[in-house]
N, C-alpha and C. Protein backbone atom coordinates (compact mmCIF):
# COMPACT_ATOMS: atom_id res chain seq x y z
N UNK A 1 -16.02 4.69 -20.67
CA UNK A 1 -14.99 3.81 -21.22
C UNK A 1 -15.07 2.48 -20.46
N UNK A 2 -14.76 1.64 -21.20
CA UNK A 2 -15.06 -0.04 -20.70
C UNK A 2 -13.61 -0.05 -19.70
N UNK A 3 -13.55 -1.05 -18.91
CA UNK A 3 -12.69 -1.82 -17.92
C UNK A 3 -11.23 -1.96 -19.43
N UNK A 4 -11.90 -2.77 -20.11
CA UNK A 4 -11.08 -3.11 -20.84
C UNK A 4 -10.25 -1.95 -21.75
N UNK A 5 -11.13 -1.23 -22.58
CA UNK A 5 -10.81 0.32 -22.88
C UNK A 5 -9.84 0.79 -22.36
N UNK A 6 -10.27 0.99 -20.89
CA UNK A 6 -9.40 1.85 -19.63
C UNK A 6 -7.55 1.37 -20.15
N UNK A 7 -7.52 0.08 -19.50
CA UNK A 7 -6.21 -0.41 -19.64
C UNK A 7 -5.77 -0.43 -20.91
N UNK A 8 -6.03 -0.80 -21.96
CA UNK A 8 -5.80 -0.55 -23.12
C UNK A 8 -5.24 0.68 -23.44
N UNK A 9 -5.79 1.66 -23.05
CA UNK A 9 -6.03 2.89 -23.11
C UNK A 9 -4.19 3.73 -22.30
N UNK A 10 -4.16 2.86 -21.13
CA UNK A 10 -3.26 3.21 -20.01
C UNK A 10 -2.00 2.44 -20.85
N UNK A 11 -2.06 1.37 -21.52
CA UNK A 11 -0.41 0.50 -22.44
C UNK A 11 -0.70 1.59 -23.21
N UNK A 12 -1.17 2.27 -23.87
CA UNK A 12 -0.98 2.91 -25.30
C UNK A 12 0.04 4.42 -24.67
N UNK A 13 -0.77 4.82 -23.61
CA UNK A 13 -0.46 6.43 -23.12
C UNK A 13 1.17 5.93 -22.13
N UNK A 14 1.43 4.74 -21.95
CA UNK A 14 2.47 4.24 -21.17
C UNK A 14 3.76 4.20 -21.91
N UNK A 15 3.18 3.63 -23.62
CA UNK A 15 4.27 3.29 -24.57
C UNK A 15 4.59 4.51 -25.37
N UNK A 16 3.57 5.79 -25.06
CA UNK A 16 3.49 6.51 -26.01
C UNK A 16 4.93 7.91 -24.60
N UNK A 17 4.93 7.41 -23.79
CA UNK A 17 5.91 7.90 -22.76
C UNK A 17 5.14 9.32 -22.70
N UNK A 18 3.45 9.49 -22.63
CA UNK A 18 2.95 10.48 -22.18
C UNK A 18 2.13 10.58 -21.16
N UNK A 19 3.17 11.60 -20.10
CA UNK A 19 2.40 11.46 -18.60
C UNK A 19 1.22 11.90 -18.81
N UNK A 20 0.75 12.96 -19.63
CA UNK A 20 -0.49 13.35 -19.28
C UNK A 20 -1.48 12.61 -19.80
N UNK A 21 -1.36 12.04 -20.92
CA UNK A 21 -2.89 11.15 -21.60
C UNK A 21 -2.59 10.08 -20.57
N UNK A 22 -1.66 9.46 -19.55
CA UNK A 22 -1.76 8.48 -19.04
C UNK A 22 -1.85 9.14 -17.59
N UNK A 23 -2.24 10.24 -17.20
CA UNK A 23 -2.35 10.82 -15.75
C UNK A 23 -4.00 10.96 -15.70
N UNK A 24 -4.20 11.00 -17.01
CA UNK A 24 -6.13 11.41 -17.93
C UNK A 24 -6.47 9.85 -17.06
N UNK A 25 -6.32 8.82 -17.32
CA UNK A 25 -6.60 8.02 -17.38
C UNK A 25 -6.60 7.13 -15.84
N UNK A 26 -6.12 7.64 -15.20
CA UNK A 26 -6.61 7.79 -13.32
C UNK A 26 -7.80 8.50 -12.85
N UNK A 27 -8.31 8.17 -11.78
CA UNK A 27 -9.03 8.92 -10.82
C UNK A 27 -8.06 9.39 -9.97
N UNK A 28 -8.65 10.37 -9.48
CA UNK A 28 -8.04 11.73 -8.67
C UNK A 28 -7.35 10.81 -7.57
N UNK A 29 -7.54 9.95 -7.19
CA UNK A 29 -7.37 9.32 -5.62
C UNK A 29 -6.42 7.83 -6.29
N UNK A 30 -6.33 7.56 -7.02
CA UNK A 30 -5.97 6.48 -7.56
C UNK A 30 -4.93 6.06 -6.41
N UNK A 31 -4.14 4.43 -6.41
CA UNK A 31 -3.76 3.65 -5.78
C UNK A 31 -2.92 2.93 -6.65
N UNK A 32 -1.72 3.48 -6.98
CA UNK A 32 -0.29 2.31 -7.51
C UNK A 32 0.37 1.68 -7.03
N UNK A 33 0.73 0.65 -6.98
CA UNK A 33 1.35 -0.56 -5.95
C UNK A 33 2.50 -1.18 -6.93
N UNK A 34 3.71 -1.00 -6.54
CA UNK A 34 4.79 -1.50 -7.39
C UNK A 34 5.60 -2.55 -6.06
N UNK A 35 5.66 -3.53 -6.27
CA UNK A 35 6.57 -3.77 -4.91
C UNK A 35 6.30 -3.24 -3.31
N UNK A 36 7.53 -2.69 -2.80
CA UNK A 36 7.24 -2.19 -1.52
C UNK A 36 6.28 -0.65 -1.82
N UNK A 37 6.49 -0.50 -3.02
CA UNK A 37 6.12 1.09 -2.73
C UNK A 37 4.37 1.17 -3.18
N UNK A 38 3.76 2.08 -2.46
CA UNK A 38 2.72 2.73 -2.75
C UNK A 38 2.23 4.23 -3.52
N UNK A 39 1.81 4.49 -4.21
CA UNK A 39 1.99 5.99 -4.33
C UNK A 39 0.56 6.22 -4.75
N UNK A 40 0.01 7.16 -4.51
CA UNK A 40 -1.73 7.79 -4.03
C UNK A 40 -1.87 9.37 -4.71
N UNK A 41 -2.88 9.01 -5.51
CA UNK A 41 -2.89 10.45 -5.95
C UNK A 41 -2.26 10.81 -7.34
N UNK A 42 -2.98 12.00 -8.24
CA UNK A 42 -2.87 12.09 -9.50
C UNK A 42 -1.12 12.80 -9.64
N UNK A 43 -0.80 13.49 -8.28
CA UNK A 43 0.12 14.53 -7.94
C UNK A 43 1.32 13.32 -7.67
N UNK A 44 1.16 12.29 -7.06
CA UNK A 44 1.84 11.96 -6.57
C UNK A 44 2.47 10.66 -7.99
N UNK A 45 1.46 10.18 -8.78
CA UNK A 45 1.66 9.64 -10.04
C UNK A 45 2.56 10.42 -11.07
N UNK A 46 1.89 11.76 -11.08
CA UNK A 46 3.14 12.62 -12.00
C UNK A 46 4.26 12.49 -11.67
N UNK A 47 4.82 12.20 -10.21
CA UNK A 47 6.47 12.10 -10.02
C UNK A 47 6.53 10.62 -10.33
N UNK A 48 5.81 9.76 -10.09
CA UNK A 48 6.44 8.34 -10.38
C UNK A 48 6.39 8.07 -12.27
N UNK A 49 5.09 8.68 -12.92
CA UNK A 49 5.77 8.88 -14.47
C UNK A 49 6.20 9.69 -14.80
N UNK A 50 7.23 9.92 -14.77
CA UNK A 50 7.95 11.21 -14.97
C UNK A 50 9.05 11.13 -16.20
N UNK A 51 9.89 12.33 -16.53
CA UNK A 51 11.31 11.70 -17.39
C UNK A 51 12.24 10.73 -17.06
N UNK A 52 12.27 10.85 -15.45
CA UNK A 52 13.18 9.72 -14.89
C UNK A 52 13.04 7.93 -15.55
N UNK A 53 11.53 7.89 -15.43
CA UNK A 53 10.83 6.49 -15.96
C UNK A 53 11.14 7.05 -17.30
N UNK A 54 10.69 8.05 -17.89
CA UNK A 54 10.84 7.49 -19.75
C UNK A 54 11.98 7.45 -20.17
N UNK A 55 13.08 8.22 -19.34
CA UNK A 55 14.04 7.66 -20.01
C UNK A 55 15.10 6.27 -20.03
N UNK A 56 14.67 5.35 -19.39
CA UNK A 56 14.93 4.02 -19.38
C UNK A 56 14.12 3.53 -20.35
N UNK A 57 13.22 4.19 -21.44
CA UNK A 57 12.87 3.90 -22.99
C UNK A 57 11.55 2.30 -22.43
N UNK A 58 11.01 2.55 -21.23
CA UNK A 58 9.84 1.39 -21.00
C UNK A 58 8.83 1.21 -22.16
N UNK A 59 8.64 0.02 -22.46
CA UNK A 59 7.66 -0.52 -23.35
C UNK A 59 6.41 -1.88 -22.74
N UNK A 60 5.32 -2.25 -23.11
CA UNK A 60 4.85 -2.66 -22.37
C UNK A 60 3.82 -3.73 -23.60
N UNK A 61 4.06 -4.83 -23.48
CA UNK A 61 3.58 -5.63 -24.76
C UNK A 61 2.41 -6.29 -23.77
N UNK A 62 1.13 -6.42 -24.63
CA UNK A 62 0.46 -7.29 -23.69
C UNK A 62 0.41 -9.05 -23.96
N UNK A 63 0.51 -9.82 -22.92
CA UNK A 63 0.77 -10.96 -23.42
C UNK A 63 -0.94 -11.53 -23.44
N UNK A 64 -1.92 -11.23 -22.32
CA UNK A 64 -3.03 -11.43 -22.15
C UNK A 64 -4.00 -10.40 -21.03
N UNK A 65 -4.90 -10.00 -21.56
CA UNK A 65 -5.98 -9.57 -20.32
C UNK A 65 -7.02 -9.99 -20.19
N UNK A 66 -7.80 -10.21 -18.85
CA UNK A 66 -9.12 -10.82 -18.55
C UNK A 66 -9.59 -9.98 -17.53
N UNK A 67 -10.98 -9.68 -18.16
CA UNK A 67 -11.67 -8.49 -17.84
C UNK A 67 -12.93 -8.81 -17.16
N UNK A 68 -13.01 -8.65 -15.73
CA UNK A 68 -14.32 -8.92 -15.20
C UNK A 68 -15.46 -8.15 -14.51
N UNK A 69 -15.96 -7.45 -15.64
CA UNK A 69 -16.97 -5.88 -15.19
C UNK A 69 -15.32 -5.08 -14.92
N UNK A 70 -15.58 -4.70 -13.94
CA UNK A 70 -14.62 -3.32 -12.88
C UNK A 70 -12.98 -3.95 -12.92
N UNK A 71 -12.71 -5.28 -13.26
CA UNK A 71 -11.19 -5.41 -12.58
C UNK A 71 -10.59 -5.66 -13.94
N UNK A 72 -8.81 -6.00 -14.01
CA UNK A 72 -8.89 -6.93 -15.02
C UNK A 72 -7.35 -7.28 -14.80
N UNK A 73 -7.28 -7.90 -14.91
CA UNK A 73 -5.76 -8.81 -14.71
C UNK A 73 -4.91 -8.84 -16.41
N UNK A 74 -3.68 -8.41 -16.19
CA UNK A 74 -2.75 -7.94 -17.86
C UNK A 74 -1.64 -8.96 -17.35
N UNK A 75 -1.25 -9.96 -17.99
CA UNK A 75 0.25 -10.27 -18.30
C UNK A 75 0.77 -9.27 -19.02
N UNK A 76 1.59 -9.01 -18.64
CA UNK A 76 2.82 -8.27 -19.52
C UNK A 76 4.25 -8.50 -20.03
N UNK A 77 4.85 -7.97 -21.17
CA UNK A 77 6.04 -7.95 -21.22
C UNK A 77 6.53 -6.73 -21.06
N UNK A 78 7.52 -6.59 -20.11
CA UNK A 78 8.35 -5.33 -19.99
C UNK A 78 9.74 -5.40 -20.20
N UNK A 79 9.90 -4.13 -21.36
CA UNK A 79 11.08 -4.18 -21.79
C UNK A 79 11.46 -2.70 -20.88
N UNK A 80 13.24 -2.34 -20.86
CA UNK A 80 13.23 -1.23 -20.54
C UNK A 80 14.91 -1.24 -20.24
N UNK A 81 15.56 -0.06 -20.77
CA UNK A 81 16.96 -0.04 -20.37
C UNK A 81 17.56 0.75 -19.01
N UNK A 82 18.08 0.14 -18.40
CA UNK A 82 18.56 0.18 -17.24
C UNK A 82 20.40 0.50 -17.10
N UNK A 83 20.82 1.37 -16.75
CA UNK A 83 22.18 1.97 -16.92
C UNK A 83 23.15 1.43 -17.90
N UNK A 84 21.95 1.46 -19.63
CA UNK A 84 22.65 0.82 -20.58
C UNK A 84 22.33 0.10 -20.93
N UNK A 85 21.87 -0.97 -20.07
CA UNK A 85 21.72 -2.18 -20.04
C UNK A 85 20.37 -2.73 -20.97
N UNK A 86 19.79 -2.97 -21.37
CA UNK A 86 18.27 -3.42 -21.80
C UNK A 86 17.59 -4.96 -21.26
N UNK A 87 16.27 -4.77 -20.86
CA UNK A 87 16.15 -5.46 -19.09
C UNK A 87 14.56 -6.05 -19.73
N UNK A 88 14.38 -7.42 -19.72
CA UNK A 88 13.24 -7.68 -19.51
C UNK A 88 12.40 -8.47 -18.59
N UNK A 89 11.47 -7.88 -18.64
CA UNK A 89 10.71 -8.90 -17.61
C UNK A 89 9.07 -9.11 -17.89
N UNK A 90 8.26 -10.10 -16.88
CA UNK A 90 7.39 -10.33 -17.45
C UNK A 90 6.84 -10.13 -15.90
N UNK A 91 5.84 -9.28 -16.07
CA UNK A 91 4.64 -8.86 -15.10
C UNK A 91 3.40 -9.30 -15.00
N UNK A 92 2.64 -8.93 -14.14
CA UNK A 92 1.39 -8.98 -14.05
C UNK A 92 0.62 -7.61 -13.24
N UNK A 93 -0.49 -7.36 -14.01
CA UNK A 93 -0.94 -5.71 -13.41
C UNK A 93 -2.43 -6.30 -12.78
N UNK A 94 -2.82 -6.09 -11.98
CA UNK A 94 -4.15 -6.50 -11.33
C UNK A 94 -4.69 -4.85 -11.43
N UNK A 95 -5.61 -4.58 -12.58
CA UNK A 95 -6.19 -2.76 -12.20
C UNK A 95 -8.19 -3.35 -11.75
N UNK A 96 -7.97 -1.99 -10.88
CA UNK A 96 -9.53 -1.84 -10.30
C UNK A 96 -9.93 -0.62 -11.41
N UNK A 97 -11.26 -0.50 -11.94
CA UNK A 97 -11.45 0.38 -12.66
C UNK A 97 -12.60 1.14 -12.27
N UNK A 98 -13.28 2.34 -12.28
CA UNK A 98 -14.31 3.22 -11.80
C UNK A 98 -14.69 4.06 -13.09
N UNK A 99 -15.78 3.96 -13.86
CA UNK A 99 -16.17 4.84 -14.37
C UNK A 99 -15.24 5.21 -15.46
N UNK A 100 -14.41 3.79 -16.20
CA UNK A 100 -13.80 4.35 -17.03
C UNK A 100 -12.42 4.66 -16.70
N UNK A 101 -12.07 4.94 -15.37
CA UNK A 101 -11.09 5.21 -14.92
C UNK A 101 -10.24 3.99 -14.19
N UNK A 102 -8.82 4.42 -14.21
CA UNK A 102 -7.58 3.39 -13.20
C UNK A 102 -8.07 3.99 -11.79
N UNK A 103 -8.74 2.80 -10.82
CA UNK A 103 -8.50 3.54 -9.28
C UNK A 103 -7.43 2.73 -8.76
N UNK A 104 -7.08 1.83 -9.26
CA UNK A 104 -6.17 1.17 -8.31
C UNK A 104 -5.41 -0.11 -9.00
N UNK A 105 -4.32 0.13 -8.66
CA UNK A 105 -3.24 -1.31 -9.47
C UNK A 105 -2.30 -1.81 -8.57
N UNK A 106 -2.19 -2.93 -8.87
CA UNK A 106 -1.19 -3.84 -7.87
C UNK A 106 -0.26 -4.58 -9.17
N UNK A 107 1.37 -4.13 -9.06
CA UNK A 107 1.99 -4.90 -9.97
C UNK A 107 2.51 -5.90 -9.34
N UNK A 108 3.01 -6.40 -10.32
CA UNK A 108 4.03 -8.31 -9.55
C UNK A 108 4.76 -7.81 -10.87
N UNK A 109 6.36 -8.14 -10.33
CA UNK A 109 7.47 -8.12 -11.59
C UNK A 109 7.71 -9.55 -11.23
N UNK A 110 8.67 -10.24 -12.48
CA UNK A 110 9.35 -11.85 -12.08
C UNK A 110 10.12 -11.40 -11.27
N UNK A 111 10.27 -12.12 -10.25
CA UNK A 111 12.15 -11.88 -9.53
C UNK A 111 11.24 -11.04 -8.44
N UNK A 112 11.40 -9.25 -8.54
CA UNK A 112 11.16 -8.83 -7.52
C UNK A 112 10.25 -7.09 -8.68
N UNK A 113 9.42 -6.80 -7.46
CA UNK A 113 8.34 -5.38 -8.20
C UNK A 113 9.31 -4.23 -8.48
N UNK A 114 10.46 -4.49 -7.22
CA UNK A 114 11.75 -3.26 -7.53
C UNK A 114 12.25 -3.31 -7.95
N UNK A 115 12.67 -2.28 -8.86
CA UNK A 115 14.10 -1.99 -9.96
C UNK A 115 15.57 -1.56 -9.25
């Protein structure tokens, strides 16, 4: 699967609020970076997508991606409701890719990476 594929691949399984076609879509060792937090590992990804995340109803529009071999940089729009509330913001995902696979992402939210 292409760089580009990959991520493509990761908004669809993200919007589709399914951990597992979007847990498919990591390497075993993978590297998520939200803000302060880090989280490592396919085990350790299942708790961060979990029901807790889908049920704040996250959606993920792409505004642009640029794909260079292995990396690729996504503007995003993120929608998502928050104790009621419905919350947007506009991101940026920096993913490293291996073989088809997510090894590693660094997000930026506007404002701040934490919710």
């Amino acid at each position: 699967m292409s760089t580009r594929a990959a991520v493509e691949e990761h908004l669809a399984a993200f919007n589709a609020h399914d951990t597992t076609r979007l847990l498919a879509g990591f390497t075993a060792d993978a590297v998520w970076i939200t803000g302060e937090d880090t989280t490592t590992g396919q085990d350790a990804l299942a708790d961060l997508f979990d029901d807790w995340l889908w049920a704040m109803k996250p959606r993920l529009d792409m505004r642009s991606l640029l794909v260079d071999d292995t990396r690729a940089a996504a503007q995003l729009h993120e929608t998502l409701t928050i104790e009621g509330a419905v919350c947007e913001f506009e991101i940026s995902v920096f993913f490293e890719v291996a073989d088809g696979l997510i090894r590693r992402a660094k997000v930026y939210r506007a404002g701040s990476a934490d919710l």
